[in-house]
Protein backbone atom coordinates (compact mmCIF):
# COMPACT_ATOMS: atom_id res chain seq x y z
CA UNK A 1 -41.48 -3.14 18.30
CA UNK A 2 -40.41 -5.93 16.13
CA UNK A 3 -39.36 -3.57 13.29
CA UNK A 4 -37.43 -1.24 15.92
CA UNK A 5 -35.62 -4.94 16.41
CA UNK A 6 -35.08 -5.26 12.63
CA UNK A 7 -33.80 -1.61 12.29
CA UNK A 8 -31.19 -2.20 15.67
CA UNK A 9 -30.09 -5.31 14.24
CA UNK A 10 -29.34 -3.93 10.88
CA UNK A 11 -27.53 -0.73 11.94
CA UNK A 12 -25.16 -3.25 14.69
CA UNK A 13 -24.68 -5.27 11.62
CA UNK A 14 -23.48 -1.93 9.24
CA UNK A 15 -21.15 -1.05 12.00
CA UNK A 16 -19.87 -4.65 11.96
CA UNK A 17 -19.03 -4.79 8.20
CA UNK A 18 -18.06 -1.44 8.29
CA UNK A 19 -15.46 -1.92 11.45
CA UNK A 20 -14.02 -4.87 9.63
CA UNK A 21 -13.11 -2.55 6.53
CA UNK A 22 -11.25 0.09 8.90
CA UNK A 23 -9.79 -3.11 10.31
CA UNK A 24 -8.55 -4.03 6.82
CA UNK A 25 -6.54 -0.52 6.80
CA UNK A 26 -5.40 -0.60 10.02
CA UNK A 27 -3.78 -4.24 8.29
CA UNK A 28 -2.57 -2.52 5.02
CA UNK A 29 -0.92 0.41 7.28
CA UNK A 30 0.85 -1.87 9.30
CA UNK A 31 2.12 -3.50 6.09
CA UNK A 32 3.36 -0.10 4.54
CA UNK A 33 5.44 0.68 6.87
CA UNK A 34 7.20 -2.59 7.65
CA UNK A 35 10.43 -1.54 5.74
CA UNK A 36 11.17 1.12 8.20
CA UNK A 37 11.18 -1.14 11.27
CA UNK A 38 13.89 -3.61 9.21
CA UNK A 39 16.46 -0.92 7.32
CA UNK A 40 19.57 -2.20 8.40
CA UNK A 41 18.49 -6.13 8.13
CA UNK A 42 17.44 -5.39 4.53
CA UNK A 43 20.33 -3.80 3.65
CA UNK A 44 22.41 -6.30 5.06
CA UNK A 45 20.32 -9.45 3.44
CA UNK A 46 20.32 -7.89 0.31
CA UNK A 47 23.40 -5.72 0.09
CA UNK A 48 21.93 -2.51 -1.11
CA UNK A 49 22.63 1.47 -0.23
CA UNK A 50 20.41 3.43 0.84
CA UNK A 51 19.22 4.71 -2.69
CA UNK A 52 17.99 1.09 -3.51
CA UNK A 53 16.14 0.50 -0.12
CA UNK A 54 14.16 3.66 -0.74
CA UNK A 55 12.78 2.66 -4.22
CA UNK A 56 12.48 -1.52 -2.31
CA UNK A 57 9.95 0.61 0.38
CA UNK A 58 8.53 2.88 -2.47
CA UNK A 59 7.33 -0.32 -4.83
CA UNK A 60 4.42 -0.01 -2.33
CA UNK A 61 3.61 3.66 -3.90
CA UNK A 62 4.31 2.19 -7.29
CA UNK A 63 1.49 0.58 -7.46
CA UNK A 64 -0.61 2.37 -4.60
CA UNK A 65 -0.51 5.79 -6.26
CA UNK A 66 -1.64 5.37 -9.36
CA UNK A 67 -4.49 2.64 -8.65
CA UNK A 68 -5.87 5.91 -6.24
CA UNK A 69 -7.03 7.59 -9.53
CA UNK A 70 -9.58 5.13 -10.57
CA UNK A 71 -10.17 2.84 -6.99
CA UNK A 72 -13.36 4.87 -7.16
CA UNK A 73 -14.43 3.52 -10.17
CA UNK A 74 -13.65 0.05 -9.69
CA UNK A 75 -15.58 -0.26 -6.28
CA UNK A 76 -18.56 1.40 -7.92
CA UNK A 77 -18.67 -1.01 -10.44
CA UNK A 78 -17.84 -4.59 -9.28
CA UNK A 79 -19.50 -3.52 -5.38
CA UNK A 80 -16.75 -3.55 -2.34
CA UNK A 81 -16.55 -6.85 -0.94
CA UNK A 82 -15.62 -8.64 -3.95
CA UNK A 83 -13.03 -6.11 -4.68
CA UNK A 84 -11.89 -6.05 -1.02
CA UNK A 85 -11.43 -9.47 -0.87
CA UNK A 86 -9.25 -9.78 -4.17
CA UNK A 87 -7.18 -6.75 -2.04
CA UNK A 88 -6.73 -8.44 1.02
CA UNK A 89 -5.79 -11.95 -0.79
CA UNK A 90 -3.42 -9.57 -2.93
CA UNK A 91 -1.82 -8.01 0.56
CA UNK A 92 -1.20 -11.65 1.68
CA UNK A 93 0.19 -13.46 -1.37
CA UNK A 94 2.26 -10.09 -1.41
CA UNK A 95 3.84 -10.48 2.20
CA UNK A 96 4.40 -14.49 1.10
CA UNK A 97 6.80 -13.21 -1.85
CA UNK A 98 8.54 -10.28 -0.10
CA UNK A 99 8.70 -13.01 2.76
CA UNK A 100 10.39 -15.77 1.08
CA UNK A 101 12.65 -13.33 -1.17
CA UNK A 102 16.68 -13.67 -0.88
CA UNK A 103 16.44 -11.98 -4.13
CA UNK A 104 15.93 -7.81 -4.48
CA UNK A 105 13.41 -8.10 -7.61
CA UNK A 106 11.26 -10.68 -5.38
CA UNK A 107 11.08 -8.68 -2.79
CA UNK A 108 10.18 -5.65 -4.94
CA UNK A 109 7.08 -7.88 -6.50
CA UNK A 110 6.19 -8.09 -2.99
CA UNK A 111 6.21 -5.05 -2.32
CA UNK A 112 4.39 -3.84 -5.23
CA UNK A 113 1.33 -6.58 -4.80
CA UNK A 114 1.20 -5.46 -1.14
CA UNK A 115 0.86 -1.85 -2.94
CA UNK A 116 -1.72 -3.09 -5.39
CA UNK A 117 -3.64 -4.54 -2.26
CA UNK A 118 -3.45 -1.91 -0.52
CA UNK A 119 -5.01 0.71 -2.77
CA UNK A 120 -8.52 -0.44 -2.19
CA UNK A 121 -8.89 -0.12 1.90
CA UNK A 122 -9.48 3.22 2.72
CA UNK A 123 -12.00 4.04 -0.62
CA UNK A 124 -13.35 0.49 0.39
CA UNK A 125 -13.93 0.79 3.80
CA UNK A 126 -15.83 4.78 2.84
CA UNK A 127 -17.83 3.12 0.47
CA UNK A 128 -19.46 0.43 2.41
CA UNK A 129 -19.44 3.23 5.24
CA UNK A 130 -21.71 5.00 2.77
CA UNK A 131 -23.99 2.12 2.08
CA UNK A 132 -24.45 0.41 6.10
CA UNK A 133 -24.13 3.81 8.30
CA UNK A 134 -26.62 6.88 8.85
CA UNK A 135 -25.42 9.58 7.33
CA UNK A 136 -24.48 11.63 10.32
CA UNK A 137 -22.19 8.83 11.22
CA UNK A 138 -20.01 9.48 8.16
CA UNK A 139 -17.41 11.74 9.54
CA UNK A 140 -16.67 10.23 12.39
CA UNK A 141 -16.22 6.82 10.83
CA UNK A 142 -13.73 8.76 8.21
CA UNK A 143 -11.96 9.61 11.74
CA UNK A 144 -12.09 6.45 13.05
CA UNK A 145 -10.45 4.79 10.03
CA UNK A 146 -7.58 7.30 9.86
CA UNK A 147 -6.62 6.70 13.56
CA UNK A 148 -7.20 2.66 13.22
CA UNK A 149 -4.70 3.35 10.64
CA UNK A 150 -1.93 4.99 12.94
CA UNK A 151 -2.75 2.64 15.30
CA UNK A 152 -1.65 -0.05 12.94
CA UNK A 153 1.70 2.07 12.11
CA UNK A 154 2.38 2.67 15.74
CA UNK A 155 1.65 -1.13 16.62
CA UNK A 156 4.03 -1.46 13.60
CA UNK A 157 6.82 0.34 14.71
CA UNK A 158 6.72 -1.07 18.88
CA UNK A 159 5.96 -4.40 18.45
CA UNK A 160 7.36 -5.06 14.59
CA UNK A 161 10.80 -3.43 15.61
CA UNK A 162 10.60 -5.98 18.55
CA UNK A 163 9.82 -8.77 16.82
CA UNK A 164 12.45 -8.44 13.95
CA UNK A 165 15.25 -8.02 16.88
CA UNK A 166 14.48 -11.54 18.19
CA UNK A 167 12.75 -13.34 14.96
CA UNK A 168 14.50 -12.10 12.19
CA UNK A 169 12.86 -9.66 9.33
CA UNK A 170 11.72 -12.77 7.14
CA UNK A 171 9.33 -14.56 10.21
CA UNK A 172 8.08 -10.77 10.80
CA UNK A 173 6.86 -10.32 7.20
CA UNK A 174 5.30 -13.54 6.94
CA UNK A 175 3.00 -13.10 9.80
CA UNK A 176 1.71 -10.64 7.20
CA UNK A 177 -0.05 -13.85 5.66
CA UNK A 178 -1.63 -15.37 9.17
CA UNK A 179 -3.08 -11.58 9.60
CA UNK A 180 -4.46 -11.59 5.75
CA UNK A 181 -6.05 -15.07 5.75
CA UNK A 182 -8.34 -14.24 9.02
CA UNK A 183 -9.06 -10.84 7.58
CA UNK A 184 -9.94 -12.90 4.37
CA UNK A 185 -12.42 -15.46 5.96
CA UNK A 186 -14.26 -12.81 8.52
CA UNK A 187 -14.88 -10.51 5.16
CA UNK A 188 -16.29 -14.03 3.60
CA UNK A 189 -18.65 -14.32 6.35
CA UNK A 190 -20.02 -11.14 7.57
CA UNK A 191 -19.18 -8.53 4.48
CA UNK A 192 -22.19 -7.72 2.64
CA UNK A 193 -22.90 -4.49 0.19
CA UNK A 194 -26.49 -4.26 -0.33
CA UNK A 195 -28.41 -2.58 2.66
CA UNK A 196 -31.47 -4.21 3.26
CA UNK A 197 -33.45 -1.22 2.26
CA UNK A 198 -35.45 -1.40 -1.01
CA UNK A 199 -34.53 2.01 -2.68
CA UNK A 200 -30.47 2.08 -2.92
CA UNK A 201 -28.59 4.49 -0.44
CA UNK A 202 -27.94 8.17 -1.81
CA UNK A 203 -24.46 8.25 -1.24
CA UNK A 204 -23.72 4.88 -2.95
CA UNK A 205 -25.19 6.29 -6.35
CA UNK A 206 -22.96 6.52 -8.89
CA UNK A 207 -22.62 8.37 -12.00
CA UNK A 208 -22.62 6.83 -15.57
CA UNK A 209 -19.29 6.22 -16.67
CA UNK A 210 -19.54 8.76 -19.86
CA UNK A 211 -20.34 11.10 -17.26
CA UNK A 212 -17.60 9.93 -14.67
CA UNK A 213 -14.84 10.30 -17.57
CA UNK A 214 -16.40 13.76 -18.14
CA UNK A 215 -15.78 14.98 -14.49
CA UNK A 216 -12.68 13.65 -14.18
CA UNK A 217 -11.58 15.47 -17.14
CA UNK A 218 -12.59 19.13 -15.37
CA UNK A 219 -11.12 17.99 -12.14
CA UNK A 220 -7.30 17.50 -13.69
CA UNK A 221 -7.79 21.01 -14.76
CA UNK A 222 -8.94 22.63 -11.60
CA UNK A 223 -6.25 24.63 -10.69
CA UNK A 224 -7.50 24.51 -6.90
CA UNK A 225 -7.39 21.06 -6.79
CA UNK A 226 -4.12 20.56 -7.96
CA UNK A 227 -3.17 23.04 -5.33
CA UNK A 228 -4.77 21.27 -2.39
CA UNK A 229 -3.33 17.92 -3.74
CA UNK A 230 0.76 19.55 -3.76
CA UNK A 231 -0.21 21.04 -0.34
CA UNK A 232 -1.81 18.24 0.54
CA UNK A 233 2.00 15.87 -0.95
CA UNK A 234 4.00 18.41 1.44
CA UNK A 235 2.24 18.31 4.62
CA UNK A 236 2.06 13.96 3.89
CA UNK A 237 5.76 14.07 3.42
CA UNK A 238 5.96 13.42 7.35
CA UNK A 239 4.45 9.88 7.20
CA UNK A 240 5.31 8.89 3.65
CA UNK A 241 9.02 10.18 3.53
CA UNK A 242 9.72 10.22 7.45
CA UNK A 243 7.79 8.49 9.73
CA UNK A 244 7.69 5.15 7.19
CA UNK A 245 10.28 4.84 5.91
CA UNK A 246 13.52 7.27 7.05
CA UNK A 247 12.55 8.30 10.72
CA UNK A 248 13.25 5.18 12.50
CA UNK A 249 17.32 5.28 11.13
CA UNK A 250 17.28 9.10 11.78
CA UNK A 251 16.47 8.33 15.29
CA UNK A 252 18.50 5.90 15.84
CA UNK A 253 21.72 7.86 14.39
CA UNK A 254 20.50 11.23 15.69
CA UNK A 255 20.13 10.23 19.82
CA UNK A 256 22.32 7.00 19.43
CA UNK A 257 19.56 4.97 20.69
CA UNK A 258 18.74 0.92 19.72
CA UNK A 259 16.70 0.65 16.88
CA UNK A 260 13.72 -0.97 18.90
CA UNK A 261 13.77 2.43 21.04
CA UNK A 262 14.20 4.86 18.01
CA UNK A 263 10.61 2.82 16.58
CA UNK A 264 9.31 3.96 19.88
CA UNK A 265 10.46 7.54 19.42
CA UNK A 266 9.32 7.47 15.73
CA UNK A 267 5.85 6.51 16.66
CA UNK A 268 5.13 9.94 18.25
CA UNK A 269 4.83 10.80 14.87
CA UNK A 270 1.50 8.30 14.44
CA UNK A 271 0.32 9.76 17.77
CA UNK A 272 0.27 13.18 17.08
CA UNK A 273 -1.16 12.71 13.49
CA UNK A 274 -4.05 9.89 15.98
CA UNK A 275 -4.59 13.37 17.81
CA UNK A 276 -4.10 15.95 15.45
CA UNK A 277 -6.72 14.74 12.42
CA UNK A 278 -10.11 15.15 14.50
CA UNK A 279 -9.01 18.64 15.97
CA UNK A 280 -8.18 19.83 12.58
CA UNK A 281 -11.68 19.30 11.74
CA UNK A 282 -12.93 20.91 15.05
CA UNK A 283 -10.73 23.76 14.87
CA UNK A 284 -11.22 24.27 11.12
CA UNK A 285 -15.13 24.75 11.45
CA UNK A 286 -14.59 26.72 14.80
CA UNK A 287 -12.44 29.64 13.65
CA UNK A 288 -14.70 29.36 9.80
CA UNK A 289 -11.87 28.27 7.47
CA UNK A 290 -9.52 25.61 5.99
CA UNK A 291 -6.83 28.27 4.85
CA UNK A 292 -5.48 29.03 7.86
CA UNK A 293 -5.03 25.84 9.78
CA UNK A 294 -3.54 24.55 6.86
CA UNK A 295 -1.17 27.56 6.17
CA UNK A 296 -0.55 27.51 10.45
CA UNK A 297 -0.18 23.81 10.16
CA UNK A 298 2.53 24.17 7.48
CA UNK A 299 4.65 26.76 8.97
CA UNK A 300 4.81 25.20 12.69
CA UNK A 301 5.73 21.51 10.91
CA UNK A 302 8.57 23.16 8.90
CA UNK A 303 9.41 24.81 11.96
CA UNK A 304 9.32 21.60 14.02
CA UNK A 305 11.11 19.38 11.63
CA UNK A 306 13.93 22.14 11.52
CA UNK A 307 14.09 22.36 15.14
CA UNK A 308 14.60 17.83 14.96
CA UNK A 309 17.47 18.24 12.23
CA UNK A 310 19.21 21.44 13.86
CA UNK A 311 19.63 20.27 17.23
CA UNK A 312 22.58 19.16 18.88
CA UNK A 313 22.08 15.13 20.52
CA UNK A 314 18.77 15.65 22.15
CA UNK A 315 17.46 14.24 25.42
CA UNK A 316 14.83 11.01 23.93
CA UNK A 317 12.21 12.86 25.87
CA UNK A 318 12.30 16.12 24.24
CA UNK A 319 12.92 14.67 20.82
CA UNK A 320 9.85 12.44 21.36
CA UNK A 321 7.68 15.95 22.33
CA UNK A 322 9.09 17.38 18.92
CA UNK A 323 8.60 14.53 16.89
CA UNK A 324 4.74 14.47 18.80
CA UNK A 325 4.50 17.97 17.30
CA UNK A 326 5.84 17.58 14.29
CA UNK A 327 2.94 15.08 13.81
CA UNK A 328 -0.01 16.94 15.30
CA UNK A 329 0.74 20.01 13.10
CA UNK A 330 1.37 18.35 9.74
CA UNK A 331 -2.34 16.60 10.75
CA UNK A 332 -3.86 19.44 9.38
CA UNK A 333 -3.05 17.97 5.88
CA UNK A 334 -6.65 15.98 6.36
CA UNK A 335 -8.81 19.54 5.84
CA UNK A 336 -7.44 19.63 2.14
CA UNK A 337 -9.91 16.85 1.53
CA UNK A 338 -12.40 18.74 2.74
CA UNK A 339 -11.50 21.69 0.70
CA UNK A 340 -11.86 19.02 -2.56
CA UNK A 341 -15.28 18.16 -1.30
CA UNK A 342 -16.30 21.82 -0.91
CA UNK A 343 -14.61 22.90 -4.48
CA UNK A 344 -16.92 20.58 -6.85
CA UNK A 345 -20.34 19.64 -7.60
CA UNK A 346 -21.56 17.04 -4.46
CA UNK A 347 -21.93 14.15 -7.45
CA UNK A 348 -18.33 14.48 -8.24
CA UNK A 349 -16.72 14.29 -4.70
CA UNK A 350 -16.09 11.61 -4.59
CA UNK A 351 -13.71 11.68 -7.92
CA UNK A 352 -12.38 14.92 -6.58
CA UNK A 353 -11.28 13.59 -3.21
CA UNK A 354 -9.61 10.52 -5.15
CA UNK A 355 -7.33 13.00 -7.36
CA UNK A 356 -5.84 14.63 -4.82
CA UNK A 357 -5.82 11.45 -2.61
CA UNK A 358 -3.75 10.20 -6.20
CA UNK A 359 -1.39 13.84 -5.64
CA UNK A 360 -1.11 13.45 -2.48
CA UNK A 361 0.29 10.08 -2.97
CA UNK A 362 3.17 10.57 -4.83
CA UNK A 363 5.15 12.26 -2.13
CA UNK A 364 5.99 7.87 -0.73
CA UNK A 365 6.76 7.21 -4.83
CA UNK A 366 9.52 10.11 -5.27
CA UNK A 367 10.45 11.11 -1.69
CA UNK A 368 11.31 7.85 -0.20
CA UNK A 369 13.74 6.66 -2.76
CA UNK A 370 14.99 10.32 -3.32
CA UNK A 371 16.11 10.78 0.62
CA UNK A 372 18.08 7.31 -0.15
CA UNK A 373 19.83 9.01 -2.97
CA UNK A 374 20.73 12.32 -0.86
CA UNK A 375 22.03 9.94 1.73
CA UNK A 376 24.18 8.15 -0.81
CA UNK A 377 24.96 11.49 -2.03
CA UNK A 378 26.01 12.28 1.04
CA UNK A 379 28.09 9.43 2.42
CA UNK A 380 31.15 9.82 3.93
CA UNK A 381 32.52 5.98 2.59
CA UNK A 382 31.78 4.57 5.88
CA UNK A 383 30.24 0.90 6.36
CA UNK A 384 30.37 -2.26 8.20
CA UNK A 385 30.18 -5.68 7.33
CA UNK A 386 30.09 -4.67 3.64
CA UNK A 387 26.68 -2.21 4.24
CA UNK A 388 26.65 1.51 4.24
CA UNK A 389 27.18 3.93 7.43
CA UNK A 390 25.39 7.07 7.34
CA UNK A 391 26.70 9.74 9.49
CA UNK A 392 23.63 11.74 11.14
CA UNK A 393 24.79 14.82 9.25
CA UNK A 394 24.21 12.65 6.53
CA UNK A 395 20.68 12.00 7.72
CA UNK A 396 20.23 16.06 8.22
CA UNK A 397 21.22 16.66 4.98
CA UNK A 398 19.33 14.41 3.26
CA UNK A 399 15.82 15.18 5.27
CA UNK A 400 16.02 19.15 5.13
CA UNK A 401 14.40 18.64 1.77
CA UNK A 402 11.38 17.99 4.16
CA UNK A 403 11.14 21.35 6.08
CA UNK A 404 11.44 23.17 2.69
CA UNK A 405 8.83 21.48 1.13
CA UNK A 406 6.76 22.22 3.94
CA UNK A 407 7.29 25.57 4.08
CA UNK A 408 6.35 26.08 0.38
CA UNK A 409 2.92 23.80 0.74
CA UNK A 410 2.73 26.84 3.47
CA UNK A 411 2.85 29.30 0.45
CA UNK A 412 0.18 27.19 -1.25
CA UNK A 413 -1.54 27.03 1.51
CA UNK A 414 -2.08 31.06 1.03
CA UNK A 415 -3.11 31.34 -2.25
CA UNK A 416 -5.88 28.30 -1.97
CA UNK A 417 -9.40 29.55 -2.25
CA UNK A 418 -11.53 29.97 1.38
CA UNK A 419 -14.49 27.05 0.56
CA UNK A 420 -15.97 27.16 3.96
CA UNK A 421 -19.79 27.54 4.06
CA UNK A 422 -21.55 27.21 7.28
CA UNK A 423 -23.88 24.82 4.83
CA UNK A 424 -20.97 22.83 4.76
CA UNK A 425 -20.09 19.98 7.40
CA UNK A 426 -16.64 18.00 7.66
């Protein structure tokens, strides 16, 4: 009886520590997408086009992206809650300087140490999920964390959008830093990494770093993997290039709506991903393949997205339904981690899953700052109060690069390799 106690009070405890680390991306998501919810104020404070607010939002990716190629390696080796609190002290020092900043290049630093910060919360959070949870509870706490983190982006773009309207974008940011410092002291308290089991967990083993180097090696030449990573870019394209960053001025232009309301409209994008994720998994091991959701997935999101940019002004309902869909059907992006997990050795997934995480990644470091371009490209020389105008034709322009993209991670979608095996579980 007492042991049963001992074993309760240890697993309540995992799911503590392990709640706290979704918590922490839930945090960082809310972060990344801040920019979005504040285009026109930065523009204005600043005095930059669009071309220079994309790469402002995409110093987050700068630094994000390539950290995902060895976050891996660094948990492994100095355990996750020393290296999650260095991340979540880096996420708040971060919203401090892109806080305080009247200057662009501060406010880029900011940026890019919110970035840095960032990196580590999702690989964090999995690892100590590994460590504190029975194994069967894996997958749904992978679930869990994605939807904490569109929670965060839709509690981002409501209440954020909200809050700059009547406080002003600089008091907005720096209630980054209230949010970091009690994330900071309930990690100091209740975060621990070694599970009070003797023998160490199987899925926090790691291999030797000869070894590691070794594998990673093979995996950037796994033609397979590079494909599910570019499919993977495409299909992301409709939170890192949209949703984050451009959707919230798109809406706004498109159905003439205040910005608060277009954040509203944009967030159907964060529900239908919240929605979509989990019943890509289901569906995926229902019908016996990752293939075709993914190519299905691809084809209905291009169609979607070209549906948003072709119409004429559309009624806020019905572009909030297509917006919904656009999100639910570009969800299916989450089976090409499972695809990495089925395409390697089980001791190298987690390296695998980390590349084309990295891939994946770089669609928020080229895409957001090269939509600002095509809207500069674009721009009809209109602006007020000294800040660039951008026509919604400009907007439809710039974004079709979106449904094209899509359409081809649809092509790559058809030539990937089946890996489901009914051995297999997401």
């Amino acid at each position: 009886m007492h042991q049963h106690k001992h074993h309760y009070h240890f697993e309540r405890l995992g799911w503590v520590i392990c709640i706290l680390a979704a918590f922490f991306y839930c945090y960082e998501y809310l972060l990344r997408i801040e920019p979005s919810v504040m285009v026109t104020d930065l523009m204005t404070t600043f005095k930059i086009t669009a071309t220079s607010l994309g790469v402002l939002s995409a110093m987050y990716y700068y630094a994000y992206t390539p950290l995902q190629a060895i976050v891996g390696m660094i948990i492994d080796y100095f355990g996750p809650r020393r290296v999650l609190l260095l991340a979540i002290a880096l996420c708040a020092l971060g919203s401090w300087v892109f806080g305080i900043s009247n200057n662009l290049y501060l406010a880029g630093l900011g940026r890019f140490l919110i970035g840095a910060g960032s990196a580590f919360a999702f690989v964090g959070a999995l690892k100590l999920a590994a460590i504190w949870l029975p194994h069967e509870r894996f997958a749904l706490f992978v679930g869990m964390t994605t939807g904490l983190g569109m929670v965060g982006a839709m509690i981002g773009d409501v209440s954020m959008s909200a809050a700059v309207y009547h406080l002003g974008w600089h008091s907005v940011i720096l209630w980054g830093i209230y949010i970091g410092v009690v994330l900071f002291i309930l990690f100091f308290f209740f975060v621990r990494e070694h599970h009070p089991k003797d023998q160490p967990h199987p899925a926090a083993m790691y291999l030797p770093f000869k070894e590691l180097m070794i594998s990673f090696a093979q995996i950037t030449k796994d033609k397979q993997l590079w494909f599910a990573g570019l499919l993977g870019c495409m299909l992301y394209l409709s939170l890192s290039a949209f949703a984050e960053m451009w959707g919230i001025a798109f809406v706004h232009s498109a159905g003439h709506v205040p910005n608060y309301f277009a954040a509203k409209l944009n967030s159907a994008v964060f529900l239908g991903w919240l929605i979509g994720s989990p019943f890509s998994g289901w569906i995926s091991n229902k019908i016996k393949s990752r293939r075709k959701p993914l190519l299905v997935g691809s084809l209905l999101a291009a169609f979607m997205m070209t549906l948003i940019l072709m119409m004429p002004q559309a009624h806020p309902i019905i572009l909030a339904i297509f917006l919904f869909l656009f999100g639910l059907f570009s969800s299916s992006e989450i089976l090409v981690f499972v695809v990495a997990r089925e395409s390697v050795k089980l001791k190298v997934t987690a390296t695998a899953v980390s590349f084309v995480n990295f891939v994946i990644m770089l669609g928020g470091m080229i895409f957001q700052p090269l939509i600002g371009w095509l809207l500069d490209w674009h721009w009809t020389g209109q602006s007020s109060h000294g800040v660039r105008v951008y026509s919604v034709l400009d907007f439809k322009l710039a974004l079709l690069v979106i449904p094209v993209l899509m359409l081809m991670s649809a092509l790559l979608a058809y030539f990937l390799k089946e890996t489901y095996r009914p051995s297999h579980r997401i």
